[in-house]
N, C-alpha and C. Protein backbone atom coordinates (compact mmCIF):
# COMPACT_ATOMS: atom_id res chain seq x y z
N UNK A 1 -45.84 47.07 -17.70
CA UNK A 1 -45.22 48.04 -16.82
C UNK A 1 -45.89 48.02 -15.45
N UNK A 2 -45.36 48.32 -14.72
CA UNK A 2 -45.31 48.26 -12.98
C UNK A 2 -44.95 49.75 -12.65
N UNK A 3 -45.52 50.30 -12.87
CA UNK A 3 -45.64 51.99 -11.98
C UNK A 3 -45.64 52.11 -11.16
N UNK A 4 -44.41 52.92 -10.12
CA UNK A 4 -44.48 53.01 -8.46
C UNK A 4 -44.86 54.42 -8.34
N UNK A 5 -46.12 54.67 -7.14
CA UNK A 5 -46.26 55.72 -6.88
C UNK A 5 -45.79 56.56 -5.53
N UNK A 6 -45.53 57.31 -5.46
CA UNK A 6 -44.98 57.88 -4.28
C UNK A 6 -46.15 58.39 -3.13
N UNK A 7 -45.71 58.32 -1.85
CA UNK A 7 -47.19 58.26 -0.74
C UNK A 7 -47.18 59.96 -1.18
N UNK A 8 -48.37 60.56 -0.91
CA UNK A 8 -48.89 61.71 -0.81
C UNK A 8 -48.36 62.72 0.06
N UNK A 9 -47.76 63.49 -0.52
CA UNK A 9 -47.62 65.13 0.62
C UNK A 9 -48.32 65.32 1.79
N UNK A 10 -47.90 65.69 2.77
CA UNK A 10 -48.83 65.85 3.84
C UNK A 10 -48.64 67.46 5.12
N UNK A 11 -49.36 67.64 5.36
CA UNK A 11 -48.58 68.83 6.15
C UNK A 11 -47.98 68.19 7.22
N UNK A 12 -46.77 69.49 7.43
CA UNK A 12 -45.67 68.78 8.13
C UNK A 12 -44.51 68.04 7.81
N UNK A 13 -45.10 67.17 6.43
CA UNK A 13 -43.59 67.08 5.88
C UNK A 13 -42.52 67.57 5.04
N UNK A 14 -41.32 67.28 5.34
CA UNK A 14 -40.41 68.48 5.11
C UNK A 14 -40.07 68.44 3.48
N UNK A 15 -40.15 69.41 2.86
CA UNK A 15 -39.93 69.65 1.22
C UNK A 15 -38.52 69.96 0.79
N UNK A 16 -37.76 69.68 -0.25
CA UNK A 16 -36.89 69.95 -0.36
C UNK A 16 -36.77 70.72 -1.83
N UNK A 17 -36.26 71.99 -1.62
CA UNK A 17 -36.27 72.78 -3.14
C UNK A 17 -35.05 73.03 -3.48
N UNK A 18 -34.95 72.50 -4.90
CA UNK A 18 -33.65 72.24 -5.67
C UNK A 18 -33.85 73.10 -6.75
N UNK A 19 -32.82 73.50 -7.81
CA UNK A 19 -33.13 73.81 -8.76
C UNK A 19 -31.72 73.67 -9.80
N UNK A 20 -32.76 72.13 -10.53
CA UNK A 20 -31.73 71.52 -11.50
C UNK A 20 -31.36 72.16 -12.91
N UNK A 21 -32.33 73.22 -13.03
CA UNK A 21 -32.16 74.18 -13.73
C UNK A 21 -31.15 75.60 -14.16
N UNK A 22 -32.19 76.34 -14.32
CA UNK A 22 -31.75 78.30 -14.44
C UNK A 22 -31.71 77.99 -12.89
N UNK A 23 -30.93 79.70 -13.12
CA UNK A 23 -30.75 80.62 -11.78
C UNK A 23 -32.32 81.13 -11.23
N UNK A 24 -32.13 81.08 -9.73
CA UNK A 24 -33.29 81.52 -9.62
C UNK A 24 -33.55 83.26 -8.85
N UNK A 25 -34.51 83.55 -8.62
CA UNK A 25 -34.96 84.89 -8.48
C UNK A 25 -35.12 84.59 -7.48
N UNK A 26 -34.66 85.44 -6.37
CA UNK A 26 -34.17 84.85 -4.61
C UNK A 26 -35.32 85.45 -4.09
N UNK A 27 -35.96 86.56 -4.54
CA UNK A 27 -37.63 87.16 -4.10
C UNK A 27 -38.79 86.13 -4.29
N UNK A 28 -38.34 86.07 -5.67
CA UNK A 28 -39.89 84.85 -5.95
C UNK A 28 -39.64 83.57 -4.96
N UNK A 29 -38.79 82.90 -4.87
CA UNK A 29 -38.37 82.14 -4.32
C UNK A 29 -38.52 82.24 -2.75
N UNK A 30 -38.52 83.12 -2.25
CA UNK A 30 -39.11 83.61 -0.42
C UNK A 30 -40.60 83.47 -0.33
N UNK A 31 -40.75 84.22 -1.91
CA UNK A 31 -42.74 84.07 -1.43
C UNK A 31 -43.02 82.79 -1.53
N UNK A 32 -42.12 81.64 -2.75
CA UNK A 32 -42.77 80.68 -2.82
C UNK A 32 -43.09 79.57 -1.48
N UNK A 33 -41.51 79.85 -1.04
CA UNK A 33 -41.06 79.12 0.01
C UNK A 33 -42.39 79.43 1.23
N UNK A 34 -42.83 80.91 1.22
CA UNK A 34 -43.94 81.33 2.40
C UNK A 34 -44.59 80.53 2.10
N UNK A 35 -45.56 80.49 0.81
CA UNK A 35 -46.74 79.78 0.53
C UNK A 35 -46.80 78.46 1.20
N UNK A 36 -45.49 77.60 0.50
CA UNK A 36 -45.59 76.22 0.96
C UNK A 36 -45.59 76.02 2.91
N UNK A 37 -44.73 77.20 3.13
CA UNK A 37 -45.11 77.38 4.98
C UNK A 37 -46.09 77.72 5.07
N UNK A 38 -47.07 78.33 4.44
CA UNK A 38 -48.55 78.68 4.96
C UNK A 38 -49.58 76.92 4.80
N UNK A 39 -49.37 76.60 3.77
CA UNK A 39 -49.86 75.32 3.36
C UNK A 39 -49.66 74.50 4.76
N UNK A 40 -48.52 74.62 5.33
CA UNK A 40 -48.23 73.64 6.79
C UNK A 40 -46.97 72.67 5.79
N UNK A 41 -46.08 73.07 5.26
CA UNK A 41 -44.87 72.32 4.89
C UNK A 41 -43.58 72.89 5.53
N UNK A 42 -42.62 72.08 6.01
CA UNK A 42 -41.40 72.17 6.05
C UNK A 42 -40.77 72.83 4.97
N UNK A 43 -39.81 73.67 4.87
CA UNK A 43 -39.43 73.50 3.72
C UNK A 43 -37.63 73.77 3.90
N UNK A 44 -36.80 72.87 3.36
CA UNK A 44 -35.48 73.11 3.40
C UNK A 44 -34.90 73.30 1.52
N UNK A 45 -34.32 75.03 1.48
CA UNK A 45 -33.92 75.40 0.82
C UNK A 45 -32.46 74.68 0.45
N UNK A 46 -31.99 73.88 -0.58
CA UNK A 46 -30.41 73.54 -1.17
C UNK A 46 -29.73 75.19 -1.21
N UNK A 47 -28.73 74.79 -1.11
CA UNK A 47 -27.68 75.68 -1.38
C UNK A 47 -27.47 76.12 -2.67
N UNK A 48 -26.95 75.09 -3.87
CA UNK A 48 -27.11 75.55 -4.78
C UNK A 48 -28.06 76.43 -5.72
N UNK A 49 -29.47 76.65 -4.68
CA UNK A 49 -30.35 77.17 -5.73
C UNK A 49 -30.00 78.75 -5.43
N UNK A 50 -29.32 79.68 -4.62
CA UNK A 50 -28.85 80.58 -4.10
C UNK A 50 -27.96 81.24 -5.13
N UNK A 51 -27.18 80.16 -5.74
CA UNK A 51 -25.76 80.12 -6.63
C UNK A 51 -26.44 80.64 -7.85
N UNK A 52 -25.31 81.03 -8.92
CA UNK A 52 -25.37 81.03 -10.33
C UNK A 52 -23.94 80.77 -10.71
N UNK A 53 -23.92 79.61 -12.42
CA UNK A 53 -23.26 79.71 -12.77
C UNK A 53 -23.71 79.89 -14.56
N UNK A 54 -23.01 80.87 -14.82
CA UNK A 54 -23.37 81.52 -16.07
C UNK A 54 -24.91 81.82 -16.26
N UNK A 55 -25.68 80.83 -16.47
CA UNK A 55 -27.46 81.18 -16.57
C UNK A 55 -27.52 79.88 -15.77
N UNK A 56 -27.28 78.86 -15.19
CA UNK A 56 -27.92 78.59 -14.21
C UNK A 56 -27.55 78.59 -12.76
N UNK A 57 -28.53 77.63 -12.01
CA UNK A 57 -28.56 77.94 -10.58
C UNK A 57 -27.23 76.67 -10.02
N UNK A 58 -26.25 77.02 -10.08
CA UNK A 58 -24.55 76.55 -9.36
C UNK A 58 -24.51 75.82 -10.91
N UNK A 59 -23.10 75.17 -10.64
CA UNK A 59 -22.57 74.20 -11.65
C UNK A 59 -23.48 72.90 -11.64
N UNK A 60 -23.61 72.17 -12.74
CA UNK A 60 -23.73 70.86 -12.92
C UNK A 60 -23.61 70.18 -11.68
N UNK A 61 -22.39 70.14 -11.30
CA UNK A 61 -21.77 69.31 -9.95
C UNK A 61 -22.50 69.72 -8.78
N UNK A 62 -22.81 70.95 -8.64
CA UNK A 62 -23.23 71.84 -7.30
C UNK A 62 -25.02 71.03 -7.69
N UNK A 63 -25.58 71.13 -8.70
CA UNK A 63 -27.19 70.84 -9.29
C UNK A 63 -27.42 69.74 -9.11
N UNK A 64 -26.45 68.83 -9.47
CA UNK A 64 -26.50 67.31 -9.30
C UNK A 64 -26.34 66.60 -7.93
N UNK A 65 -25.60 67.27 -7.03
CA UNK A 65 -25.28 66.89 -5.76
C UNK A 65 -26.56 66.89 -4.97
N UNK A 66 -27.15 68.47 -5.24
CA UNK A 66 -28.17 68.99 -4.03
C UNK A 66 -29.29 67.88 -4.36
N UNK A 67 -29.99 67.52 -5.77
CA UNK A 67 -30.96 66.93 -6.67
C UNK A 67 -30.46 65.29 -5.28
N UNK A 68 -29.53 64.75 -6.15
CA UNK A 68 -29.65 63.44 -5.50
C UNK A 68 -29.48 63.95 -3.41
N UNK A 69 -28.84 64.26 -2.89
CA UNK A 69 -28.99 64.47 -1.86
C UNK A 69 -30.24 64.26 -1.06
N UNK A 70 -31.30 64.95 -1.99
CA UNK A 70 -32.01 65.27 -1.46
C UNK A 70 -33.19 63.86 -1.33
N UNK A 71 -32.81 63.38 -2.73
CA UNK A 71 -33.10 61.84 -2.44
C UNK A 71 -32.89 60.55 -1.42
N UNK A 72 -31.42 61.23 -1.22
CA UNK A 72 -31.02 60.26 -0.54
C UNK A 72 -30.93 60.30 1.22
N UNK A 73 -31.42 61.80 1.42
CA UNK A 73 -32.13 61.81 2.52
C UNK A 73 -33.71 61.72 3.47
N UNK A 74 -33.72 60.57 4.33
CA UNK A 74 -35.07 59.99 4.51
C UNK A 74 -35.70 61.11 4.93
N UNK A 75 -35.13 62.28 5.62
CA UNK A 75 -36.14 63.19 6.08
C UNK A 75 -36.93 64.28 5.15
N UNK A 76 -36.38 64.27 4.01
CA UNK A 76 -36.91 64.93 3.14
C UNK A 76 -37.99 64.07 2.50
N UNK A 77 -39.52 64.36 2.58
CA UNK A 77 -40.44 63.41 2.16
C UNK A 77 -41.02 63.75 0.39
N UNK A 78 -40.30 64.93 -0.10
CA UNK A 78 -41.15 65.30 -1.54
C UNK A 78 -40.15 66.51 -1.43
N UNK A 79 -39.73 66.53 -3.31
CA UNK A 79 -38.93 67.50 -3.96
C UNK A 79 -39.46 68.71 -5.03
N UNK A 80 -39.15 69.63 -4.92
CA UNK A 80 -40.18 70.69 -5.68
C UNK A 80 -38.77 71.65 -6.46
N UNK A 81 -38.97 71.63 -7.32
CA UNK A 81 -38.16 72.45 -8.18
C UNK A 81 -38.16 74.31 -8.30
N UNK A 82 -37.57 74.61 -8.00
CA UNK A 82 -38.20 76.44 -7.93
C UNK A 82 -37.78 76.71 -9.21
N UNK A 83 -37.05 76.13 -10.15
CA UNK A 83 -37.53 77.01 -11.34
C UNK A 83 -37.47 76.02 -12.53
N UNK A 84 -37.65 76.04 -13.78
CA UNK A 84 -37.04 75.35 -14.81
C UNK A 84 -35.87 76.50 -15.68
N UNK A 85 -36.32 76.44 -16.87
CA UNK A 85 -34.83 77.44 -17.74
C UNK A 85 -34.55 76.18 -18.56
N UNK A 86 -33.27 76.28 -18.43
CA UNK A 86 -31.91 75.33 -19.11
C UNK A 86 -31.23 74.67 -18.47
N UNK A 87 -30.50 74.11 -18.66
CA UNK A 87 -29.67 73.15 -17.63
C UNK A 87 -29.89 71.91 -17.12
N UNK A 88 -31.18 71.06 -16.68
CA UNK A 88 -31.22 70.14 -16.38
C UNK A 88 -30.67 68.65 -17.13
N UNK A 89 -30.82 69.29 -18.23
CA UNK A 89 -30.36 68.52 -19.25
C UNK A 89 -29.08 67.79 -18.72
N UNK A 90 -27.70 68.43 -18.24
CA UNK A 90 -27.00 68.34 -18.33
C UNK A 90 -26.53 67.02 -17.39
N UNK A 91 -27.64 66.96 -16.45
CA UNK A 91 -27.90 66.18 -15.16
C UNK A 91 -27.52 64.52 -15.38
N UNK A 92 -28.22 64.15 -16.44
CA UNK A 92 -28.61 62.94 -16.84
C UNK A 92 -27.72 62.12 -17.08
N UNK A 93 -26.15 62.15 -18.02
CA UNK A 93 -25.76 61.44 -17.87
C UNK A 93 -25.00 60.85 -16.16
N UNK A 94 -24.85 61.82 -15.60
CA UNK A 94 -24.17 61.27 -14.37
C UNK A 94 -25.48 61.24 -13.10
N UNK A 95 -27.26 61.07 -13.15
CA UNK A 95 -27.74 60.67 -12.43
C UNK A 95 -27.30 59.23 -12.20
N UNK A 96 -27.58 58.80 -10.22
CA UNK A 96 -27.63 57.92 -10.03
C UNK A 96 -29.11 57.13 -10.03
N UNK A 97 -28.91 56.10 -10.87
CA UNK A 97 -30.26 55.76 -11.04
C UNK A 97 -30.73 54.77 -10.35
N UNK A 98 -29.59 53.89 -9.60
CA UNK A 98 -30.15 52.96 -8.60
C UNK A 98 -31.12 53.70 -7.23
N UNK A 99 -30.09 55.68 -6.73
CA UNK A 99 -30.61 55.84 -5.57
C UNK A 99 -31.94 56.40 -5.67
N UNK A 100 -32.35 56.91 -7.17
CA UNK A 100 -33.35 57.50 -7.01
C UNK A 100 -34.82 56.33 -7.24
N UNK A 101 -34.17 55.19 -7.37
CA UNK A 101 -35.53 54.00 -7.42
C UNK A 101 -35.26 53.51 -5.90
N UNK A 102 -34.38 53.24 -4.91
CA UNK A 102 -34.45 52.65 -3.69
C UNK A 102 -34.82 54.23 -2.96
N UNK A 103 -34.98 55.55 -3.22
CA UNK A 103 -35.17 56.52 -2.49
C UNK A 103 -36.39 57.37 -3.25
N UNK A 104 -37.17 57.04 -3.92
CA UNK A 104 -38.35 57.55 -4.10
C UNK A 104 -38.95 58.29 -3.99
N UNK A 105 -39.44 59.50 -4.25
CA UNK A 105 -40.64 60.59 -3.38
C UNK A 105 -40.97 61.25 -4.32
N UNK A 106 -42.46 61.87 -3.75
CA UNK A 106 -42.59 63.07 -5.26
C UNK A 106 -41.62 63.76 -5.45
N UNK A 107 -41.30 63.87 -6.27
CA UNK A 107 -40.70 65.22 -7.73
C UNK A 107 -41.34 65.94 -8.28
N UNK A 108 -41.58 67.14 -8.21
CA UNK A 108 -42.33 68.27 -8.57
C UNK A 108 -41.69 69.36 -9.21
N UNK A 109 -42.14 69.25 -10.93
CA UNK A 109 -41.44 70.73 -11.41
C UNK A 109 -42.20 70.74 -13.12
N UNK A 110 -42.11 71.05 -13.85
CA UNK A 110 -41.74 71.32 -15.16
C UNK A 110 -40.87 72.34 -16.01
N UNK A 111 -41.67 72.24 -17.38
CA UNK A 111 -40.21 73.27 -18.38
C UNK A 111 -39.04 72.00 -18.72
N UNK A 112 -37.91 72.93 -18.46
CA UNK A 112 -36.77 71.92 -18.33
C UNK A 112 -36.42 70.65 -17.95
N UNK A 113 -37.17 70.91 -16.61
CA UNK A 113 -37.01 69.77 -15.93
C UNK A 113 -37.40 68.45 -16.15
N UNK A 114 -38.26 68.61 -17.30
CA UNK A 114 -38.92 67.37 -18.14
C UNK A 114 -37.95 66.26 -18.39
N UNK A 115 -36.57 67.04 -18.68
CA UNK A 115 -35.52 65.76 -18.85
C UNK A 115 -35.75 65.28 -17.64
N UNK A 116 -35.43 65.14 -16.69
CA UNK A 116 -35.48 64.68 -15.46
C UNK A 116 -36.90 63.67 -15.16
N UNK A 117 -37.65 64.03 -15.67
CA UNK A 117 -39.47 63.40 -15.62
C UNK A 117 -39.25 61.95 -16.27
N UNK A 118 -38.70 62.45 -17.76
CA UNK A 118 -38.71 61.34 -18.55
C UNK A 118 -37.31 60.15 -18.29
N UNK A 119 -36.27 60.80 -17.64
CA UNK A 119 -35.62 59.54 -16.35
C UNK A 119 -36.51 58.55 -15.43
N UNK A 120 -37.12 59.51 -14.72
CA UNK A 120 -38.17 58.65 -13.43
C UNK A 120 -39.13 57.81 -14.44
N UNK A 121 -39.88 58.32 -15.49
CA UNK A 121 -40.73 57.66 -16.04
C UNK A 121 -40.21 56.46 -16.76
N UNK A 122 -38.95 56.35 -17.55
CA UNK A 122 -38.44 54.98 -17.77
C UNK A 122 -37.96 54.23 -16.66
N UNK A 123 -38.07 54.51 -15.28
CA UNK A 123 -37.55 54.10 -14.42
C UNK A 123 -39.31 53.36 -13.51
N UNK A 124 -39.91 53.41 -14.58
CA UNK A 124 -41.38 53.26 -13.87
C UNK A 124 -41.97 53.93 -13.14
N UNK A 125 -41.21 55.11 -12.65
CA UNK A 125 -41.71 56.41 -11.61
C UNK A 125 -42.51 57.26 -11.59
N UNK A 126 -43.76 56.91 -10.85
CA UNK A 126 -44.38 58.57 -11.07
C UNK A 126 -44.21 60.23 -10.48
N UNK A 127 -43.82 60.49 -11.50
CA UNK A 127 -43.56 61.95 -11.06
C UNK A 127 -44.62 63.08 -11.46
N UNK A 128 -44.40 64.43 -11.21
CA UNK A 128 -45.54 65.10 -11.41
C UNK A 128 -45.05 66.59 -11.70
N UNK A 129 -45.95 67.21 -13.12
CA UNK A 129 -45.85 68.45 -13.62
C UNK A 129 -46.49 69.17 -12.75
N UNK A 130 -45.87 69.92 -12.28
CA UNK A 130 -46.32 70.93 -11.03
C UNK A 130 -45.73 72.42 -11.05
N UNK A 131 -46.79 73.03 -10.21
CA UNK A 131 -45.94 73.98 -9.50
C UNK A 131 -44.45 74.49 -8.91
N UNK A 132 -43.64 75.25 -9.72
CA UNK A 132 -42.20 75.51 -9.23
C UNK A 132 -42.49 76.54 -8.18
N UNK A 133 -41.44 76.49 -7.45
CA UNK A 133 -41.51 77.32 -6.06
C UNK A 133 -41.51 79.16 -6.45
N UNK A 134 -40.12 79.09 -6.99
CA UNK A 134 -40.04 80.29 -7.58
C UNK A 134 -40.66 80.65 -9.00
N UNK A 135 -41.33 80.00 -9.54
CA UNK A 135 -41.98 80.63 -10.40
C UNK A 135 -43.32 80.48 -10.13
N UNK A 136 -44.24 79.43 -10.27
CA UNK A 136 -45.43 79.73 -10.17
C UNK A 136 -46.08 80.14 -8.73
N UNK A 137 -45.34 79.08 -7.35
CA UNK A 137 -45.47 79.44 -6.36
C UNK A 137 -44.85 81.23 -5.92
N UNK A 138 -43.68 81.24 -6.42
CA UNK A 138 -43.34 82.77 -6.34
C UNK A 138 -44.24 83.83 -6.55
N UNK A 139 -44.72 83.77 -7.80
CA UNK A 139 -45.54 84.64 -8.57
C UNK A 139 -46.59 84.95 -8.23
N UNK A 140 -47.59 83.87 -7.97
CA UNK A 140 -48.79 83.94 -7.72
C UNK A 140 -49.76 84.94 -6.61
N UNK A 141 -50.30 86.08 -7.23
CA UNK A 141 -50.95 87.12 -6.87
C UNK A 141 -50.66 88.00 -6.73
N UNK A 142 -49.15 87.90 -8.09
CA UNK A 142 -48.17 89.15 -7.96
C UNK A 142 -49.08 89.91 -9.63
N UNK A 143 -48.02 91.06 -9.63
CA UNK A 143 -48.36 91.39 -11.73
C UNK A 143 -47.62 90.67 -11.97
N UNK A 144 -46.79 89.56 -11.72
CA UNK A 144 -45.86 88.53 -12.59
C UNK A 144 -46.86 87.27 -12.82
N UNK A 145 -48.23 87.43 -12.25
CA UNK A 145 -48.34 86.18 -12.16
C UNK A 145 -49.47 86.45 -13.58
N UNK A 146 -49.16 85.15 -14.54
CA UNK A 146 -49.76 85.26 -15.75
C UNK A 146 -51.63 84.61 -15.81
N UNK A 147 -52.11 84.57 -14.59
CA UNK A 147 -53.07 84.26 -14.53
C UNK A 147 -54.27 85.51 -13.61
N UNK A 148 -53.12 85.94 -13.49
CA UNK A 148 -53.93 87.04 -12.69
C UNK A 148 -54.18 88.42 -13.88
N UNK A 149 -55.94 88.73 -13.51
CA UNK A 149 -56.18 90.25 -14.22
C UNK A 149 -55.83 91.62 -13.56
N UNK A 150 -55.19 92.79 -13.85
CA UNK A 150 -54.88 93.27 -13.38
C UNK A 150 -55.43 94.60 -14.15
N UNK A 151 -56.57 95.33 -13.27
CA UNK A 151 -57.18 96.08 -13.96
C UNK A 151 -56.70 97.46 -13.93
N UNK A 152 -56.57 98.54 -14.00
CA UNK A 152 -56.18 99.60 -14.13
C UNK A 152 -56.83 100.37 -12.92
């Protein structure tokens, strides 16, 4: 095997948050989005992650569009998932798998999104279990956040 790695995050370059998943929580999702602006990132919010359809964030079609899009645009340098849930699953048979090996970049998420991991990874890709925008980035230094003590 021949593993391609993707160049490193950097401040300044622009992030793109999708969510191939659940619906997301449009609060957690502002703080997360701050954080990554405090860090010194760009960050351009998809449309679909705004949406819900039934429990997740837009339709299949709406999830799948924003996901590769975001690939297939050079200015977006690294992808971050704001939530996992359910749904990603659904992604897979109709990913394009040629654009996401000629368009490359980190991918950042877990949970669900693992289907999606284990695509890039037969595809020789390294991708990475990370931080979601709206959940862990959301959360963090809230009482939602499960790492924080919160004393009385």
């Amino acid at each position: 095997m021949s593993w391609r790695r993707p160049r490193a995050l950097r401040p300044g370059d622009l992030l793109g948050v999708c969510a191939p998943a659940g619906a997301v929580d449009l609060g957690r999702l502002k703080r997360g989005v701050e954080r990554l602006e405090q860090m010194g990132f760009r960050v351009r919010v998809g449309d679909a992650v705004a949406k819900r359809h039934i429990y997740t964030a837009g339709t299949a079609s709406e999830r799948l569009a924003e996901l590769q899009g975001f690939f297939a645009d050079d200015e977006v340098a690294g992808i971050l998932c704001a939530r996992g849930g359910a749904g990603a699953g659904w992604l897979l048979p109709r990913l394009d798998l040629e654009l996401l090996r000629t368009h490359f970049k980190p991918f950042i998420g877990y949970s669900d999104v693992t289907y999606l991991h284990l695509v890039f990874n037969e595809l020789e890709l390294v991708t990475f279990h990370g931080p979601m925008v709206a959940k862990t980035l959301g959360t963090q230094g809230t009482r939602e956040d499960p790492g924080e003590v919160n004393h009385p």
